[in-house]
Protein backbone atom coordinates (compact mmCIF):
# COMPACT_ATOMS: atom_id res chain seq x y z
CA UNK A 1 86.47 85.80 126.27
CA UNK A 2 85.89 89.46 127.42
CA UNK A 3 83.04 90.99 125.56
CA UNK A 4 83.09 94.08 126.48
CA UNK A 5 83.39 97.95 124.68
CA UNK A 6 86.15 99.13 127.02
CA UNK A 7 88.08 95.50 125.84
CA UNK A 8 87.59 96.07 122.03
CA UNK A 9 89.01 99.20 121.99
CA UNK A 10 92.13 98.16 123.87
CA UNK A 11 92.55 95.45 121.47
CA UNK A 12 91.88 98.24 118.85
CA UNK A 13 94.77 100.47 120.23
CA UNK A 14 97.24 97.36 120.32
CA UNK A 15 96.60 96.69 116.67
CA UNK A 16 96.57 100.36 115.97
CA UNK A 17 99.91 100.93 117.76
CA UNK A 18 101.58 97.76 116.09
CA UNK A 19 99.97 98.73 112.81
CA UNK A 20 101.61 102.19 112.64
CA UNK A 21 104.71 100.52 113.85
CA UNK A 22 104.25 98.41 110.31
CA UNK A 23 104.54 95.51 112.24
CA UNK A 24 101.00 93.90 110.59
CA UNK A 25 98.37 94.99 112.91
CA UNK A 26 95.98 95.32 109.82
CA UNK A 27 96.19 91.32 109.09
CA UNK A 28 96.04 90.64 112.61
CA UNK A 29 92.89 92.65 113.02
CA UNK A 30 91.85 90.42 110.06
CA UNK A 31 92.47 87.51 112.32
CA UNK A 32 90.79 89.11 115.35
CA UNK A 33 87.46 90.14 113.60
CA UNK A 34 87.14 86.61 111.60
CA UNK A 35 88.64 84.00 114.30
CA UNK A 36 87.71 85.46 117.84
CA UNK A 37 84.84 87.57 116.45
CA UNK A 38 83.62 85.23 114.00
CA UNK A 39 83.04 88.22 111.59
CA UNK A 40 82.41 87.33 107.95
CA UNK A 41 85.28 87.76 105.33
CA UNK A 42 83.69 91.06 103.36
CA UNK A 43 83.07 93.27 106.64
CA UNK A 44 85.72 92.42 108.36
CA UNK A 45 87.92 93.42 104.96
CA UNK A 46 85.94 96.39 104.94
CA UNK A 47 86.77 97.42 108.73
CA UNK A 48 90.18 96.34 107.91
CA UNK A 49 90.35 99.16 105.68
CA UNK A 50 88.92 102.01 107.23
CA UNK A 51 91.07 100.81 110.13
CA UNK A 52 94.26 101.02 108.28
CA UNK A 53 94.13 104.41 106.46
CA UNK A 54 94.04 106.37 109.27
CA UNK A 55 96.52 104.78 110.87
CA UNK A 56 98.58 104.61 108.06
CA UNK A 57 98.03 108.31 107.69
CA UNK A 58 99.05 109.10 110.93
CA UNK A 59 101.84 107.23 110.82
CA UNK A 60 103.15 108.67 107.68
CA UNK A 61 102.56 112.44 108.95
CA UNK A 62 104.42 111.86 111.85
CA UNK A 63 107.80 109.91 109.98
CA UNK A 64 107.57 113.07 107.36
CA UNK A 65 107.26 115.68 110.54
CA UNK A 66 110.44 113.73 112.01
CA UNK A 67 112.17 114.13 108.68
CA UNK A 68 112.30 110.48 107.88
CA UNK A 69 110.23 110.61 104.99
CA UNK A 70 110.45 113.03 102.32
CA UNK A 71 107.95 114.55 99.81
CA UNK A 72 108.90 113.14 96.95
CA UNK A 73 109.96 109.71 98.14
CA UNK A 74 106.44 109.44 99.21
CA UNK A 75 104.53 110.19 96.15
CA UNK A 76 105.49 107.06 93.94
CA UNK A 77 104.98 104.55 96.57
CA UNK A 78 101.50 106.10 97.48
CA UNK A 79 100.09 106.30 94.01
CA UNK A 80 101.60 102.57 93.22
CA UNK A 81 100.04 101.39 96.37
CA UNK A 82 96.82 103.14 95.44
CA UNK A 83 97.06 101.25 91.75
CA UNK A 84 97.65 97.93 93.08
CA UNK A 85 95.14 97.90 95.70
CA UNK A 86 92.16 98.74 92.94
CA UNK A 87 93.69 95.66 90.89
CA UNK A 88 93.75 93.52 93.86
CA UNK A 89 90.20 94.58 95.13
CA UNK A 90 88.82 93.81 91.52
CA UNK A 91 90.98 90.72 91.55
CA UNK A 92 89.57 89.46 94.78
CA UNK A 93 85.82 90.52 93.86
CA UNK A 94 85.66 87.74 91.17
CA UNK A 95 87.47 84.88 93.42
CA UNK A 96 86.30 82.69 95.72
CA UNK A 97 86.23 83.17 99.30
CA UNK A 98 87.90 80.27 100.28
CA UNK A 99 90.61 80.85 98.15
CA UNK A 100 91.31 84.68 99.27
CA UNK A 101 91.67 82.87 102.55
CA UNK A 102 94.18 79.95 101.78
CA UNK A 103 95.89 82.75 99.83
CA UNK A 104 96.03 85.65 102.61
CA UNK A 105 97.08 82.69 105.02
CA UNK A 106 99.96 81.51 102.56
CA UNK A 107 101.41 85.27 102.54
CA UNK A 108 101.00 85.65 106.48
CA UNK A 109 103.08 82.41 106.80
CA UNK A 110 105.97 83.68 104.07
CA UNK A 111 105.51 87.28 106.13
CA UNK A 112 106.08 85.66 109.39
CA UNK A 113 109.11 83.67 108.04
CA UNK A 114 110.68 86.10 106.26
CA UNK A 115 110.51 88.53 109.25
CA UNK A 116 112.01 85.25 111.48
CA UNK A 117 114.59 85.13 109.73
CA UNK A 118 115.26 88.49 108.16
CA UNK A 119 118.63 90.26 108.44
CA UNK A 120 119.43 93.73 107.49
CA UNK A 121 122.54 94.79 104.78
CA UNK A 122 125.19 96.48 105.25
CA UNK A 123 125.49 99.83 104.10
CA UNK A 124 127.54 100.19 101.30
């Protein structure tokens, strides 16, 4: 295992890159922090976080600046997000930590299958 600075942050860029892509690169830095790092549950959460704003913010300027996304679309999804993270961060602060992790491991697996097998409509 490479344990260097230089290493971390090209691991961070990957996940970065894949994360604004909204292909899950906050749960696998989750993975990466907690199984090769051998971080505990709460910080690595925590760095999970601050990780994924920014990306997510940069990500969402640059899909509004290309006209993808529009002003008002936004708004809703942003301030439901914004809800349903406080419940779920006062939801996980009373459970137990082995239980968060059976659960976040449950919803990778039905992530990971749905994306397998996932096939888009057809515009009506």
């Amino acid at each position: 295992m490479v344990n260097t600075f230089p290493f971390h942050i090209l691991v961070g860029t990957i996940l970065g890159f894949l994360s604004g892509l909204g292909t899950g690169g906050g749960s696998l830095l989750i993975l990466w922090l907690t199984l090769v790092l051998g971080m505990d549950a709460d910080p690595a959460r925590l760095i999970n976080l601050m990780f994924f704003l920014p990306s997510a913010i940069v990500a969402t300027f640059f899909n509004h600046r290309r006209c993808r996304l529009p002003i008002k679309k936004l708004l809703s999804p942003i301030l439901a997000g914004c809800i349903a993270a406080a419940m779920a961060s006062i939801l996980a602060k009373n459970m137990d930590t082995e239980q968060l992790k059976k659960l976040f491991g449950i919803l990778l697996i039905f992530t990971g299958v749905r994306e397998l097998t996932y096939r888009a409509r057809k515009p009506r």
